[in-house]
N, C-alpha and C. Protein backbone atom coordinates (compact mmCIF):
# COMPACT_ATOMS: atom_id res chain seq x y z
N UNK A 1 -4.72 6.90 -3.89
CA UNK A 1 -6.04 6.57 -3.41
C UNK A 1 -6.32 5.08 -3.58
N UNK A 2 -6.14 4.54 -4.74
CA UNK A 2 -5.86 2.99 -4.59
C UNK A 2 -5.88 2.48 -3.58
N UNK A 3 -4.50 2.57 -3.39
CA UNK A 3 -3.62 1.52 -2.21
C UNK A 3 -4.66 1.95 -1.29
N UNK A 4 -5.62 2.62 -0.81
CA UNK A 4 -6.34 3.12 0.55
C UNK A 4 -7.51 2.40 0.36
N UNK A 5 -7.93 1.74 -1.22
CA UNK A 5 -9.30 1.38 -1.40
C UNK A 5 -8.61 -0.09 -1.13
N UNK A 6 -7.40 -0.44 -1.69
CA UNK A 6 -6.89 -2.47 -1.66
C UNK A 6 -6.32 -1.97 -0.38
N UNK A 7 -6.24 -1.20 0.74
CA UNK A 7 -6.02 -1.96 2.31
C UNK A 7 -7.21 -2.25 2.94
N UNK A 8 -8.73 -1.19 2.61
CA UNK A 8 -9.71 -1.49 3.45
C UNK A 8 -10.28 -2.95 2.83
N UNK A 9 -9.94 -3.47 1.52
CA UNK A 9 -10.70 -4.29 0.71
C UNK A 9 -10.21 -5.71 1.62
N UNK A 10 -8.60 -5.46 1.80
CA UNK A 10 -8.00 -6.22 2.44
C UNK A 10 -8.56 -6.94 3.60
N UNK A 11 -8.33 -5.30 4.32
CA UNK A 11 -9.16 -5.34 6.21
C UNK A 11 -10.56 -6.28 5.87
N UNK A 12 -11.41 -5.75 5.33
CA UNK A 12 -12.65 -6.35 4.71
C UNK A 12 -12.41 -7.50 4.56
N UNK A 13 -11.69 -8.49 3.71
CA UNK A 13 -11.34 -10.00 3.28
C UNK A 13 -11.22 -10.32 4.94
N UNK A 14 -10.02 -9.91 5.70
CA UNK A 14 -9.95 -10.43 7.06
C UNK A 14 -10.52 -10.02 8.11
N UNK A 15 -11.75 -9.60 8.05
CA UNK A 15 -12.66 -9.69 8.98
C UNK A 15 -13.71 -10.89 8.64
N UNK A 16 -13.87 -10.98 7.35
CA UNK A 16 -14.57 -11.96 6.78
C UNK A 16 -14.46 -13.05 6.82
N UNK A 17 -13.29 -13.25 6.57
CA UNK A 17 -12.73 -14.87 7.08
C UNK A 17 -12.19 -15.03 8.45
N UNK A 18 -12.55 -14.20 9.44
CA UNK A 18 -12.57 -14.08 10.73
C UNK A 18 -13.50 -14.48 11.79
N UNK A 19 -14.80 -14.34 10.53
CA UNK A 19 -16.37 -14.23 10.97
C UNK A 19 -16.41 -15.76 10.69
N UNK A 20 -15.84 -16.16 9.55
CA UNK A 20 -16.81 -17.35 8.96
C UNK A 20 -15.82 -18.21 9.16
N UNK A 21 -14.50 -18.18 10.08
CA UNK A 21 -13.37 -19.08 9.96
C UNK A 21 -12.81 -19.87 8.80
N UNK A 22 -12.81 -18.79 7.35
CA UNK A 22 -12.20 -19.50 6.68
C UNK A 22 -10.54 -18.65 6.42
N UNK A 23 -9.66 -19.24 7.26
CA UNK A 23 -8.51 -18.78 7.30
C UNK A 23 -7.84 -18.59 6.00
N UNK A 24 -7.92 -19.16 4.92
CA UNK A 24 -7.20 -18.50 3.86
C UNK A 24 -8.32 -17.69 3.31
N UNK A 25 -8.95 -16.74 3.59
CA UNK A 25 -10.22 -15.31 3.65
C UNK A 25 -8.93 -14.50 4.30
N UNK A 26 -8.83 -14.91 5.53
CA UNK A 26 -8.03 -14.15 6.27
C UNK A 26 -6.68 -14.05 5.73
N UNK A 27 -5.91 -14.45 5.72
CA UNK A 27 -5.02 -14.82 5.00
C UNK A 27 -4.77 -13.57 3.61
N UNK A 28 -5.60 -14.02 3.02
CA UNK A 28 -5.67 -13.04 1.57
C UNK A 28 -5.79 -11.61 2.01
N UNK A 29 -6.49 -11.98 3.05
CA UNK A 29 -7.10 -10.30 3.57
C UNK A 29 -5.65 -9.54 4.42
N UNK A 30 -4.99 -10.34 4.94
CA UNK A 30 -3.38 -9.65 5.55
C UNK A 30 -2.43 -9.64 4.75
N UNK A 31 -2.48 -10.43 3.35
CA UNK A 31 -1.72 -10.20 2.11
C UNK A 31 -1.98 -8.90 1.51
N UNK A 32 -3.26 -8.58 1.41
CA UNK A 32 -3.35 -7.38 0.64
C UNK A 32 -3.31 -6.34 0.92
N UNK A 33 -3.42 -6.45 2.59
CA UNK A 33 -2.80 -5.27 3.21
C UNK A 33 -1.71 -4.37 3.19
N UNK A 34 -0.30 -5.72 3.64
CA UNK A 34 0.66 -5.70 3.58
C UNK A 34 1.28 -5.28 2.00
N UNK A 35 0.32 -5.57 0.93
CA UNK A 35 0.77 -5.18 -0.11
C UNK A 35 0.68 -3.39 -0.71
N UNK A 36 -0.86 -3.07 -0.09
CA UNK A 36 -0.98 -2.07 0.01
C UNK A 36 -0.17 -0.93 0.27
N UNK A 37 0.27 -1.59 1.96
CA UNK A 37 1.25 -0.67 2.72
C UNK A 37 2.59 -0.49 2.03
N UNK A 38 3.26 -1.52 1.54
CA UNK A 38 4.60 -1.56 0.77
C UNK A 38 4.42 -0.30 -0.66
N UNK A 39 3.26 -0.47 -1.24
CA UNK A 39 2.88 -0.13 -2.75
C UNK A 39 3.04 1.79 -2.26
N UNK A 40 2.36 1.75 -0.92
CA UNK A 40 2.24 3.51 -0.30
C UNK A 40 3.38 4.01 0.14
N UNK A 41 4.26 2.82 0.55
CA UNK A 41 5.95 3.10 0.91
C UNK A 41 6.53 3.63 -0.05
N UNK A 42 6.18 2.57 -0.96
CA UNK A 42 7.56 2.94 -2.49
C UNK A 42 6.82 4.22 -2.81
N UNK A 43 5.62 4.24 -3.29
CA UNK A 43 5.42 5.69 -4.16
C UNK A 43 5.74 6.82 -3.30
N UNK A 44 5.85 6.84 -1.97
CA UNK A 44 6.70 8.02 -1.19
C UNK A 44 7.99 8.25 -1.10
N UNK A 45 8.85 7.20 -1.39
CA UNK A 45 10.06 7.38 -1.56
C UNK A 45 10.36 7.76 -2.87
N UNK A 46 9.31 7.54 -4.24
CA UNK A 46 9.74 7.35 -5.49
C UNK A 46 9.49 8.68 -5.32
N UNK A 47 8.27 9.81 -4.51
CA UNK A 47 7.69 11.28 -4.69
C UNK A 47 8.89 12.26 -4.10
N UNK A 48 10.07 11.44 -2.87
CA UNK A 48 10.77 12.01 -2.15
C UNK A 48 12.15 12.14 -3.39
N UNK A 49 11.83 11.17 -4.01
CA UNK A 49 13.58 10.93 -5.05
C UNK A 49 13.26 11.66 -5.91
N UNK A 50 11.97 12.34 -6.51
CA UNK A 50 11.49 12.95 -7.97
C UNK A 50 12.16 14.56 -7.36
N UNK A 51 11.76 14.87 -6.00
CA UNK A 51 11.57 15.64 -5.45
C UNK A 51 13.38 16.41 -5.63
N UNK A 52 13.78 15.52 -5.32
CA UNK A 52 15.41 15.92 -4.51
C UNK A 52 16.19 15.69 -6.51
N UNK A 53 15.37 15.02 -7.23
CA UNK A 53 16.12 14.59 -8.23
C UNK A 53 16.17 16.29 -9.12
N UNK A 54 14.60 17.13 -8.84
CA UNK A 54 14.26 18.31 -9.44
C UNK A 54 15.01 19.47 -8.79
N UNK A 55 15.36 19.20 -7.32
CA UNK A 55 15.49 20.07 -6.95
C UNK A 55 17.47 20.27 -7.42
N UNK A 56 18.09 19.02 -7.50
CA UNK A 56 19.17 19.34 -8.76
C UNK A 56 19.12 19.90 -9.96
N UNK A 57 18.16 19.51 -10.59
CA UNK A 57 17.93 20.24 -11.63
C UNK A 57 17.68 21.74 -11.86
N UNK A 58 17.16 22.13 -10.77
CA UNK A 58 16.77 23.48 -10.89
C UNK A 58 18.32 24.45 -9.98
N UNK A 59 18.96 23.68 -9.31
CA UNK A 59 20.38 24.15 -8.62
C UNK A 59 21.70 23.92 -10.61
N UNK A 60 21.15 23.79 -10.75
CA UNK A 60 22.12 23.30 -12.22
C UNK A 60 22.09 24.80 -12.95
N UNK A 61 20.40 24.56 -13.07
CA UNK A 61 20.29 26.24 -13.74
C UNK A 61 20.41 27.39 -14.01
C-alpha cells in the first residue's frame, strides 16, 4: 500500500511543478514514481520467489 501512496505523492509533486513550472517539482515528482514502480516490481518477484521457494519445501516433505 505504500508504494501506491509514494506514486500518487509522486504524480502529485509532477503535476505541481507542471502548474507552477518549477521543473525540478517535476522532476522529483517522476523520480518517485519510477521509484515506486521498481519498489512494487521487486516485492512481486520477492512474493513469487517466497512462493516457489515454499512450495519446495513442502515437495521435500
Amino acid at each position: 500500500m505504500s508504494d501506491a501512496i509514494d506514486k500518487a505523492k509522486g504524480r502529485l509533486k509532477e503535476i505541481a511543478g507542471k502548474i507552477t513550472g518549477h521543473e525540478r517539482l517535476e522532476a522529483e515528482g517522476r523520480t518517485d514514481q519510477t521509484k515506486a514502480k521498481l519498489r512494487q516490481k521487486v516485492n512481486s518477484v520477492r512474493h513469487r520467489a517466497e512462493g516457489i521457494m515454499d512450495s519446495f519445501k513442502r515437495d521435500r516433505s
